[in-house]
Protein backbone atom coordinates (compact mmCIF):
# COMPACT_ATOMS: atom_id res chain seq x y z
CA UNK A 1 -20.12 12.07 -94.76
CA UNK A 2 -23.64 11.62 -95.71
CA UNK A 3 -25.74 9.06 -93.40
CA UNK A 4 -27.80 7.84 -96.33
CA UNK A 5 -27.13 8.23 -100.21
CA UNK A 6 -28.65 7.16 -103.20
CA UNK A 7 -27.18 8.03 -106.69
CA UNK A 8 -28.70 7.90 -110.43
CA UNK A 9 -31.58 4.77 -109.19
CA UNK A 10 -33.59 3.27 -111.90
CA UNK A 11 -36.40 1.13 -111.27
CA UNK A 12 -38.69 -0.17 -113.85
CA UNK A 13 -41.95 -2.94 -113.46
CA UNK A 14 -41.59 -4.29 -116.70
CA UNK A 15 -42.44 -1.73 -119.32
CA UNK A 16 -43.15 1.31 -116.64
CA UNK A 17 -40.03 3.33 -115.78
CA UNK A 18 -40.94 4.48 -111.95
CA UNK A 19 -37.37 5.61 -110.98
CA UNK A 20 -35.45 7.73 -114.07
CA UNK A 21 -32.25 8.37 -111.86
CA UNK A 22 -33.47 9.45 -109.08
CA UNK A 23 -30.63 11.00 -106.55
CA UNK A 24 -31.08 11.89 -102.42
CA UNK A 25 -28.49 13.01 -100.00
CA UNK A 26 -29.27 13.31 -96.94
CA UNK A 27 -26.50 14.34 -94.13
CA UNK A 28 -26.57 13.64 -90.14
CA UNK A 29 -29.45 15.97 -88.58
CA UNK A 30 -31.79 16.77 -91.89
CA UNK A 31 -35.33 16.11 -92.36
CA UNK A 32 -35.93 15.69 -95.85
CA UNK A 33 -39.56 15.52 -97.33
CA UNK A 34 -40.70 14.07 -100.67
CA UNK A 35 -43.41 14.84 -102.15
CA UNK A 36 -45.70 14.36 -105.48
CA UNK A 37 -48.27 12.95 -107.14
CA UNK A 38 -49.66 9.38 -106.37
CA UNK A 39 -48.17 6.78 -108.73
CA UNK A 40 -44.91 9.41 -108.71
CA UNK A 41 -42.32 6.40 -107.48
CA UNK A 42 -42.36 8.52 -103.97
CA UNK A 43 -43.04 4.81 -102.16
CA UNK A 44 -40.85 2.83 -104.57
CA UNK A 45 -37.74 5.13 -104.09
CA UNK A 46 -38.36 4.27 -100.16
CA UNK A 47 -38.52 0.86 -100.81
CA UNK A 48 -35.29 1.30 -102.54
CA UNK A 49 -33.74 2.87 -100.15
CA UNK A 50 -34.95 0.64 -97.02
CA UNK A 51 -33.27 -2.61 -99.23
CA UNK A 52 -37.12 -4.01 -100.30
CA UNK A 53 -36.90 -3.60 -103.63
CA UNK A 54 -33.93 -4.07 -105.73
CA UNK A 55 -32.74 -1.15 -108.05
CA UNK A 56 -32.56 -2.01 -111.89
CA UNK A 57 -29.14 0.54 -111.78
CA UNK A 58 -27.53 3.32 -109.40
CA UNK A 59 -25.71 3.45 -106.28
CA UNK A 60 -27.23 3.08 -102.48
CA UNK A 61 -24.75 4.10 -99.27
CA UNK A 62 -25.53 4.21 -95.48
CA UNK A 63 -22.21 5.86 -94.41
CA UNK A 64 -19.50 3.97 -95.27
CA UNK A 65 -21.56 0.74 -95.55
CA UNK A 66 -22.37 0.30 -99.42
CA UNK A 67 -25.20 -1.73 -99.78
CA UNK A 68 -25.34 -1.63 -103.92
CA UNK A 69 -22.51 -0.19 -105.97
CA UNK A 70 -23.12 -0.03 -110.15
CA UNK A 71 -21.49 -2.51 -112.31
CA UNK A 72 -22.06 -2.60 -116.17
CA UNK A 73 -25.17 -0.22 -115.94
CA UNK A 74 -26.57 -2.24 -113.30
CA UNK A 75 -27.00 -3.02 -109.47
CA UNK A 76 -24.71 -5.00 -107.90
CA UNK A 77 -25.70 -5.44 -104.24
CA UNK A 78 -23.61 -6.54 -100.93
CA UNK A 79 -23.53 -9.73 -99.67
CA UNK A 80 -25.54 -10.94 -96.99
CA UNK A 81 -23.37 -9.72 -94.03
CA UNK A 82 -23.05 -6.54 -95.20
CA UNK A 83 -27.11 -5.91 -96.16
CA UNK A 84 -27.69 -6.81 -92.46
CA UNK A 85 -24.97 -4.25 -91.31
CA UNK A 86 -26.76 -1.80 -93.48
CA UNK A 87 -30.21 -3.36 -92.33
CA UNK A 88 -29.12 -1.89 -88.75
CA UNK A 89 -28.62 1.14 -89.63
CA UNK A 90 -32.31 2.63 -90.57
CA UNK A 91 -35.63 1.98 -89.37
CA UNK A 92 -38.87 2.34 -91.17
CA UNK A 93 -42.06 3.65 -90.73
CA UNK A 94 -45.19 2.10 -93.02
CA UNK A 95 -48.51 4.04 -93.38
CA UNK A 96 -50.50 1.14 -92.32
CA UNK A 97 -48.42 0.26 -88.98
CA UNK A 98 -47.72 -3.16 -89.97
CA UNK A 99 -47.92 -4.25 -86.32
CA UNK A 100 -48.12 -8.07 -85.28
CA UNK A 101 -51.50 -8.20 -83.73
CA UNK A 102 -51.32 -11.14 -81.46
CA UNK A 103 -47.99 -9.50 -79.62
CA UNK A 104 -49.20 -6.72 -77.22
CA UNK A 105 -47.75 -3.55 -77.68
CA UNK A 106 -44.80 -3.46 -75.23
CA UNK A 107 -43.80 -7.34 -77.44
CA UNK A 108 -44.19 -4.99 -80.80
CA UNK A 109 -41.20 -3.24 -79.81
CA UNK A 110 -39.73 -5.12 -78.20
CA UNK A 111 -39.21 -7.61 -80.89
CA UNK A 112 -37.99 -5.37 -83.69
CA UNK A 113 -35.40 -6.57 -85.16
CA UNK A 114 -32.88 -6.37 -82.54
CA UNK A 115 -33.43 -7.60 -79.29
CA UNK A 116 -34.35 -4.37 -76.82
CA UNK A 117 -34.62 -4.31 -73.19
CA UNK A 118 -38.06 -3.71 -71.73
CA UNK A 119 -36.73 -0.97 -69.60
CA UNK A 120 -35.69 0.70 -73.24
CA UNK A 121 -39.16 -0.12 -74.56
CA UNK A 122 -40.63 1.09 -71.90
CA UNK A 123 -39.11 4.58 -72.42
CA UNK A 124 -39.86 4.80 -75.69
CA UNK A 125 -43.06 4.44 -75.22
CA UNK A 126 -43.15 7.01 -72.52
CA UNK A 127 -42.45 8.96 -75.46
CA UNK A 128 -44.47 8.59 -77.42
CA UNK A 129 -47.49 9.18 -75.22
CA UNK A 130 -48.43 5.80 -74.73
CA UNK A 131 -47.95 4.86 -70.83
CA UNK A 132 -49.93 2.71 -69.88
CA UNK A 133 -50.93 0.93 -72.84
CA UNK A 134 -47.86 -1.60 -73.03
CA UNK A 135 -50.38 -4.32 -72.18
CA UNK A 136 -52.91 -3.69 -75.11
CA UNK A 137 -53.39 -5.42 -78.28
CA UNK A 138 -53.25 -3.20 -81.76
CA UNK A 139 -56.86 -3.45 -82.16
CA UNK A 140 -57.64 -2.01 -78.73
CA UNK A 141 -55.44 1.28 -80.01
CA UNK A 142 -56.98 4.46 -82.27
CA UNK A 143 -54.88 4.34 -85.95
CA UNK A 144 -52.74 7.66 -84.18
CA UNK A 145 -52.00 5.49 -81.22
CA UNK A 146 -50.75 2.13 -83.65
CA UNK A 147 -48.75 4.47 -85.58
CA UNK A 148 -46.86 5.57 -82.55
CA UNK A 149 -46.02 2.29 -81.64
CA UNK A 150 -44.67 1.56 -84.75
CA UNK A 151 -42.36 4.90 -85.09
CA UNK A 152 -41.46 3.08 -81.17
CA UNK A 153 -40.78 0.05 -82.90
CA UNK A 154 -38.85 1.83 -85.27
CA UNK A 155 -36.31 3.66 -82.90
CA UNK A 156 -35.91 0.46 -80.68
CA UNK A 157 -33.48 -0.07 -83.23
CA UNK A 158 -31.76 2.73 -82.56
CA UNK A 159 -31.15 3.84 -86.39
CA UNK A 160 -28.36 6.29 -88.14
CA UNK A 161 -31.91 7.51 -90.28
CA UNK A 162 -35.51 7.25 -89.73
CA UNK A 163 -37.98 6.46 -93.51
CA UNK A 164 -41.45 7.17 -93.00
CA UNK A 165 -44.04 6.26 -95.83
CA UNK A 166 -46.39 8.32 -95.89
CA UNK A 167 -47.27 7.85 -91.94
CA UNK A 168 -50.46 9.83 -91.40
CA UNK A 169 -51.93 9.00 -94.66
CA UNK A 170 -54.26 6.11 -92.85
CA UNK A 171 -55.13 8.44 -90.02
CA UNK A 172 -57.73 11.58 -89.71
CA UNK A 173 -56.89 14.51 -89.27
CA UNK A 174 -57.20 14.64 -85.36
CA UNK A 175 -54.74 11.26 -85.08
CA UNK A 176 -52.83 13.01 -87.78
CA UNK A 177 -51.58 15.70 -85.51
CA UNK A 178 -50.96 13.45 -82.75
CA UNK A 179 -48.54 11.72 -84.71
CA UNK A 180 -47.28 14.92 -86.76
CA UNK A 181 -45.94 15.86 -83.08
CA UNK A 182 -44.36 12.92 -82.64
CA UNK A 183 -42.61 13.36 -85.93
CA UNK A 184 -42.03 16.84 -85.00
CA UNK A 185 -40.12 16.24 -81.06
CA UNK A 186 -37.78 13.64 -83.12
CA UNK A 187 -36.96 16.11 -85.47
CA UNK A 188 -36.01 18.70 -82.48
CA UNK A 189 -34.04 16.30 -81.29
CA UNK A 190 -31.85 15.94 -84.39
CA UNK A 191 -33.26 12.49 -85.92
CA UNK A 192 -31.96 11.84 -89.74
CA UNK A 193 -35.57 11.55 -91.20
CA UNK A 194 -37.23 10.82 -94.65
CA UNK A 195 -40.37 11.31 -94.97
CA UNK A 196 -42.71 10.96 -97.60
């Protein structure tokens, strides 16, 4: 069974088709990239998928869980219990790190969305290179170094599938690959990921 699956989505903004039926699969273990053009509805099939946009019509599964089944030619989604059951089951990723400034970085992940144990929080940070900097603020970190924190933040949730939008598009090229090997050891270790 597929971790994460999307069938026939259509999303339009008024007048502008962005999604024309779009379809991903993606099974435990793969790393699947998307790519294209800006303004190609790479970001608004993500936002889709991770439940912050609503789909005009198609079908959206994390396992088993079905988060929006098709009714009539349209979107019918779950009900609130089961959208935060499916909620659980990814994390995300945003290319401008979307971290809470006034929490230091250690609070960041530890107050994702589920409640994690420091000594958990403090591991994931050990992997992701950042020992010693549980105590600092966002704006004492370089872009590579916020970015980490939130792919930490991210995994504190332990997740079924990991989205990333567009996660080194903020960064230079130098903080790029810092992250890129980040992206890179998860991958080695079998993480479900989407990237675009």
């Amino acid at each position: 069974m597929a971790v994460f699956e999307m069938r026939n989505a259509r999303k339009a903004f008024g007048l502008l088709e962005v999604l024309k039926g779009v379809s991903l699969k993606v099974e435990k273990g793969e790393v699947v990239s998307i790519i294209g053009p800006s303004g190609g509805g790479k970001s608004t099939m993500l936002r889709c998928a991770t439940l912050l946009e609503t789909m005009d019509s198609g079908t959206l599964a994390y396992g088993e869980n079905i988060a929006a089944r098709e009714e009539n030619g349209k979107s019918v989604y779950a009900g609130k219990a089961a959208l935060a059951q499916v909620r659980r089951q990814f994390g995300l990723v945003f290319q401008q790190f979307d971290l809470f400034p006034h929490y230091t970085v250690l609070k960041n992940v530890c107050d994702a969305p589920i409640s994690v144990q420091k000594r958990e929080a403090m591991a994931l940070l050990d992997k992701m290179g950042l020992q010693g900097k549980e105590n600092a603020y966002p704006y004492q970190l370089s872009g590579g170094q916020q970015q980490r924190v939130a792919i930490a933040r991210a995994l504190a949730m332990k997740p079924e599938i990991l989205f990333f939008d567009e996660p080194t598009s903020a960064l230079d090229p130098l903080l790029t690959g810092e992250v890129l090997r980040v992206i890179r050891s998860l991958a080695d270790e079998h993480m479900t990921m989407v990237i675009v």
